[in-house]
Protein backbone atom coordinates (compact mmCIF):
# COMPACT_ATOMS: atom_id res chain seq x y z
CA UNK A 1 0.00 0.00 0.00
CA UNK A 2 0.99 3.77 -0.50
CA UNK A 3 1.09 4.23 3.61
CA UNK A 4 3.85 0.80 3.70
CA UNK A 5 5.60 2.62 0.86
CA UNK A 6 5.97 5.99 2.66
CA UNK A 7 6.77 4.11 5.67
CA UNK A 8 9.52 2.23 3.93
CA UNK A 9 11.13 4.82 1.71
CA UNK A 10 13.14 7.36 4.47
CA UNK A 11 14.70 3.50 5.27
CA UNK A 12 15.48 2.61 1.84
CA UNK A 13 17.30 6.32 1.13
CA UNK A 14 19.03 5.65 4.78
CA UNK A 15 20.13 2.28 3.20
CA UNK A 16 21.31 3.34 -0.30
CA UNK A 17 23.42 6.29 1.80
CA UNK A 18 25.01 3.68 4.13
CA UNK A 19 26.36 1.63 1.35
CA UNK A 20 27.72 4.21 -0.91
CA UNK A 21 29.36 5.60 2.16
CA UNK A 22 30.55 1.69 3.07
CA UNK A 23 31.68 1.86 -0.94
CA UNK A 24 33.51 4.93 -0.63
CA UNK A 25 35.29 3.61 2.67
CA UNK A 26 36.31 0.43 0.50
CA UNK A 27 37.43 2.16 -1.96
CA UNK A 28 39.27 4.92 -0.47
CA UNK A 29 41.33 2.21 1.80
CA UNK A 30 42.27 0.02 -1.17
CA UNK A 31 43.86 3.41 -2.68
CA UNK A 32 45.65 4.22 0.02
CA UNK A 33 47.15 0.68 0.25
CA UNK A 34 48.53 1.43 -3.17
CA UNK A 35 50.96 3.11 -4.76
CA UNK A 36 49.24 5.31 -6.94
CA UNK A 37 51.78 5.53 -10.41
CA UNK A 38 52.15 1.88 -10.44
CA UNK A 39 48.68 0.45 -8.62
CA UNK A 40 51.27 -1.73 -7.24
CA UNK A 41 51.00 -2.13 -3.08
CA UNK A 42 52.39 0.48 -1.43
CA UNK A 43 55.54 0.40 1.43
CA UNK A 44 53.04 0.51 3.91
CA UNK A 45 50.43 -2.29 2.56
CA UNK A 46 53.76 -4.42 2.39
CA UNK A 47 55.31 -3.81 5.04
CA UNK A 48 51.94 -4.60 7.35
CA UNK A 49 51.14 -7.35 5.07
CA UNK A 50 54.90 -8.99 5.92
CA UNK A 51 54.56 -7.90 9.88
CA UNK A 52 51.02 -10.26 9.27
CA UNK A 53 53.02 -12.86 7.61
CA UNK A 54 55.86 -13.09 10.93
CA UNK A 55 53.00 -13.57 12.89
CA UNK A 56 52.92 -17.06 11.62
CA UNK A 57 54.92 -20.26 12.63
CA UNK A 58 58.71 -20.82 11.56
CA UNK A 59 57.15 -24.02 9.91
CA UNK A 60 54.91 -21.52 8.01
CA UNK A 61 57.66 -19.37 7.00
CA UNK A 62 60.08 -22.03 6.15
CA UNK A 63 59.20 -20.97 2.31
CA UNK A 64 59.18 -17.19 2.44
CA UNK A 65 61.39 -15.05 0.30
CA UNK A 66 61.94 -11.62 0.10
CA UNK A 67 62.91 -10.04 -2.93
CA UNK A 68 63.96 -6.67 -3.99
CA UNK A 69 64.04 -5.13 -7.78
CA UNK A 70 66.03 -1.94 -8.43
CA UNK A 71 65.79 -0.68 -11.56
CA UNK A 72 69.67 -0.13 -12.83
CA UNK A 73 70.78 3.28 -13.50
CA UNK A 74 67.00 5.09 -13.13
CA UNK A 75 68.22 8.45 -12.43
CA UNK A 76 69.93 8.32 -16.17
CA UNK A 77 66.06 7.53 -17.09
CA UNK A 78 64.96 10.59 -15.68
CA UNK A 79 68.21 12.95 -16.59
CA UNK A 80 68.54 11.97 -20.04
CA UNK A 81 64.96 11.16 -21.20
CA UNK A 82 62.68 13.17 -19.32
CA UNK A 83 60.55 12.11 -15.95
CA UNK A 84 57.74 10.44 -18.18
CA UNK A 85 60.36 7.65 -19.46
CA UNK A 86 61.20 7.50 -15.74
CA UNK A 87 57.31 6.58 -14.90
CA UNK A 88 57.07 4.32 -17.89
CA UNK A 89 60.39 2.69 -16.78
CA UNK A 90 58.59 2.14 -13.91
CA UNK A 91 55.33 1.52 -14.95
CA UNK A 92 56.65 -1.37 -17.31
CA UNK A 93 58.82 -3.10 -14.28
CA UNK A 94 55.50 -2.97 -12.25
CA UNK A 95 53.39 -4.93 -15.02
CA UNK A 96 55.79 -7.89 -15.34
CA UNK A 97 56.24 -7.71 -11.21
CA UNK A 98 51.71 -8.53 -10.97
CA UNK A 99 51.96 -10.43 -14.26
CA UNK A 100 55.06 -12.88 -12.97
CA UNK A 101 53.30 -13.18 -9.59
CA UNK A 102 51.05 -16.25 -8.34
CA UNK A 103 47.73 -15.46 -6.05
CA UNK A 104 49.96 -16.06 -2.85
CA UNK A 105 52.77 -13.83 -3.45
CA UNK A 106 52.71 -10.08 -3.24
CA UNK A 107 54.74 -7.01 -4.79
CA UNK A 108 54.81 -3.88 -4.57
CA UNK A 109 56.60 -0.41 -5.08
CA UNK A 110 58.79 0.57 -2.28
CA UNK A 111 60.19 3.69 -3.14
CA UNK A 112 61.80 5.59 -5.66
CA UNK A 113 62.79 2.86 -8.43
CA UNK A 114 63.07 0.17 -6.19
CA UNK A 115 60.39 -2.69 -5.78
CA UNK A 116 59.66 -5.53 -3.67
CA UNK A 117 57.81 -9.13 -3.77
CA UNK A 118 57.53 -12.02 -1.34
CA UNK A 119 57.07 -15.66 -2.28
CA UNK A 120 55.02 -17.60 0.05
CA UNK A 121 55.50 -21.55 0.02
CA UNK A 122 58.99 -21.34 -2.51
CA UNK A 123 62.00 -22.91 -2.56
CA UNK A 124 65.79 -21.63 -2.75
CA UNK A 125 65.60 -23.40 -6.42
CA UNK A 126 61.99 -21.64 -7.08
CA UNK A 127 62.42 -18.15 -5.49
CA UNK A 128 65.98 -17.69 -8.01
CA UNK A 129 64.10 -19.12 -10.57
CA UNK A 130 61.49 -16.63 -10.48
CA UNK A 131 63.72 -13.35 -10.09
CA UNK A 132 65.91 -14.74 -12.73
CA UNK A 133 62.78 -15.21 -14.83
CA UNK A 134 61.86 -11.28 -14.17
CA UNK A 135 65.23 -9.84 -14.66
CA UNK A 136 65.38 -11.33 -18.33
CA UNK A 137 61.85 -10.54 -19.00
CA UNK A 138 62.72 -6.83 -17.87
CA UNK A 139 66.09 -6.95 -20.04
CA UNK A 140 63.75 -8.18 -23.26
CA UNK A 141 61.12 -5.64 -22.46
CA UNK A 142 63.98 -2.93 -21.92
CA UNK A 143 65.76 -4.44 -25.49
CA UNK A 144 62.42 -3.94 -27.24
CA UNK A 145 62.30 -0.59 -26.20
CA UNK A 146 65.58 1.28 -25.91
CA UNK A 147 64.69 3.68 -28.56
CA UNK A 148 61.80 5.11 -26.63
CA UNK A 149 64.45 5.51 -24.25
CA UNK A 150 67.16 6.96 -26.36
CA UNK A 151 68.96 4.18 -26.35
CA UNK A 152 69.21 3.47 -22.24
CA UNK A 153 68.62 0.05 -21.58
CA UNK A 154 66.29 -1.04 -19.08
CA UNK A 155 67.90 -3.70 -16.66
CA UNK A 156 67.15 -4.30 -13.04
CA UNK A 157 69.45 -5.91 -9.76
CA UNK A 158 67.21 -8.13 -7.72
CA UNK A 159 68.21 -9.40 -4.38
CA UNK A 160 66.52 -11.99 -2.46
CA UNK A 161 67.01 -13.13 1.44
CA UNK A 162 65.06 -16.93 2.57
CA UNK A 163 63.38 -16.79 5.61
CA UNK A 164 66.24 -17.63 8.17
CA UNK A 165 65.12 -18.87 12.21
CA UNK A 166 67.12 -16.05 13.62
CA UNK A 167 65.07 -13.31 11.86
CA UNK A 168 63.90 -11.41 15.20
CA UNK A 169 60.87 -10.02 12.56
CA UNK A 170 60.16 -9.18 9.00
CA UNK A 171 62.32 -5.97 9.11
CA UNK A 172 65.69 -8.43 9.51
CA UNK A 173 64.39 -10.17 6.76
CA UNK A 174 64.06 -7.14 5.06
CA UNK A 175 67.15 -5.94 5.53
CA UNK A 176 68.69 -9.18 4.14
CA UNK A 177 66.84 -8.58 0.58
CA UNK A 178 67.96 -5.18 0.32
CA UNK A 179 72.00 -6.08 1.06
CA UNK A 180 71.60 -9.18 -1.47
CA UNK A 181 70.39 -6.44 -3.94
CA UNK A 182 72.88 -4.16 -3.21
CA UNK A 183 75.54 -7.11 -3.74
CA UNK A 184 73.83 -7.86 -7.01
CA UNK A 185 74.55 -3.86 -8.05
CA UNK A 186 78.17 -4.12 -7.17
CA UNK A 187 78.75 -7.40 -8.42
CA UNK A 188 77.77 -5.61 -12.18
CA UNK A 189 74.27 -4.92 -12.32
CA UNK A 190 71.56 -6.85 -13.95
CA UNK A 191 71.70 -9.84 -11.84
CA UNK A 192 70.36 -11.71 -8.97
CA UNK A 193 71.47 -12.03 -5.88
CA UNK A 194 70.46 -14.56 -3.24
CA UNK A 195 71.10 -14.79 0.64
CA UNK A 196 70.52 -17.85 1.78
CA UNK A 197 72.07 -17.92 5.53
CA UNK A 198 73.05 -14.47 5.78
CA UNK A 199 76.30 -15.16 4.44
């Protein structure tokens, strides 16, 4: 009846404003877990997503690697080509990052040119495998398109650390990926790196 209608309707309006506002919330807090050039995760998503991840059991993080992807000589990117070549640089080395990854695994931008993944449930065989996979796909891609970037070629140094017992949380862990990549730059660029025991 008209009466149940009128009744109903100041409901139905109080309904239809809760969930856009519940739509908005959703959506606002997935953008600000990303990184907004790349739509990769963000330093912060990561980093609470790996602080989630240490909450787990060393058998549970028996296959967890950390991995980090610096993109070799960026600030030549920017210098020489211009600041858009340096966002497509990095654009291009996020695609292959979320295309390369399995539903388990994460990535993510971590600042400036450098980006981060972690394998869940991988191997010392599988994790290398992986990177090694990425770096060459990133050298093709970076091959194919030098002459967009006046003849730079796009190359990245990945370092990854396996989970070790004496990790006190993820940020040791952390810190192991990021001196494996930083080995991987001196060692000549365009390579991986891996840290098994900290050695």
């Amino acid at each position: 009846t008209l009466e149940c209608a009128l009744q109903i309707q100041p409901v139905a309006t109080e309904m239809g404003v809760a969930l856009w506002n519940a739509k908005r919330f959703v959506t606002a807090k997935k953008q600000a877990e990303l990184d907004g050039l790349t739509q990769l995760f963000n330093k912060s998503k990561i980093n609470g997503l790996l602080e989630e991840l240490y909450q787990s059991t060393q058998e549970e993080l028996k296959g967890l690697a950390i991995g980090f992807v610096d993109i070799d000589h960026f600030k030549q990117f920017n210098d020489i080509c211009g600041h858009q070549a340096g966002d497509d640089a990095l654009k291009i080395v996020a695609e292959i990052l979320r295309s390369m990854s399995r539903p388990d695994d994460f990535v993510g931008r971590y600042g400036g040119e450098e980006f981060v993944f972690a394998l869940r449930h991988s191997t010392p065989k599988g994790a290398f495998n992986y990177a090694e996979r990425m770096r060459l796909e990133i050298e093709k891609r970076g091959r194919l398109l030098s002459k967009r970037f006046n003849n730079l070629y796009l190359t990245a140094s990945i370092g990854i650390a396996l989970y070790r017992p004496e990790n006190r949380d993820y940020l040791d862990h952390v810190k192991w990926a990021d001196q494996a990549m930083y080995q991987a730059k001196h060692q000549g660029r365009n390579r991986v790196v891996m840290i098994e025991n900290g050695a």
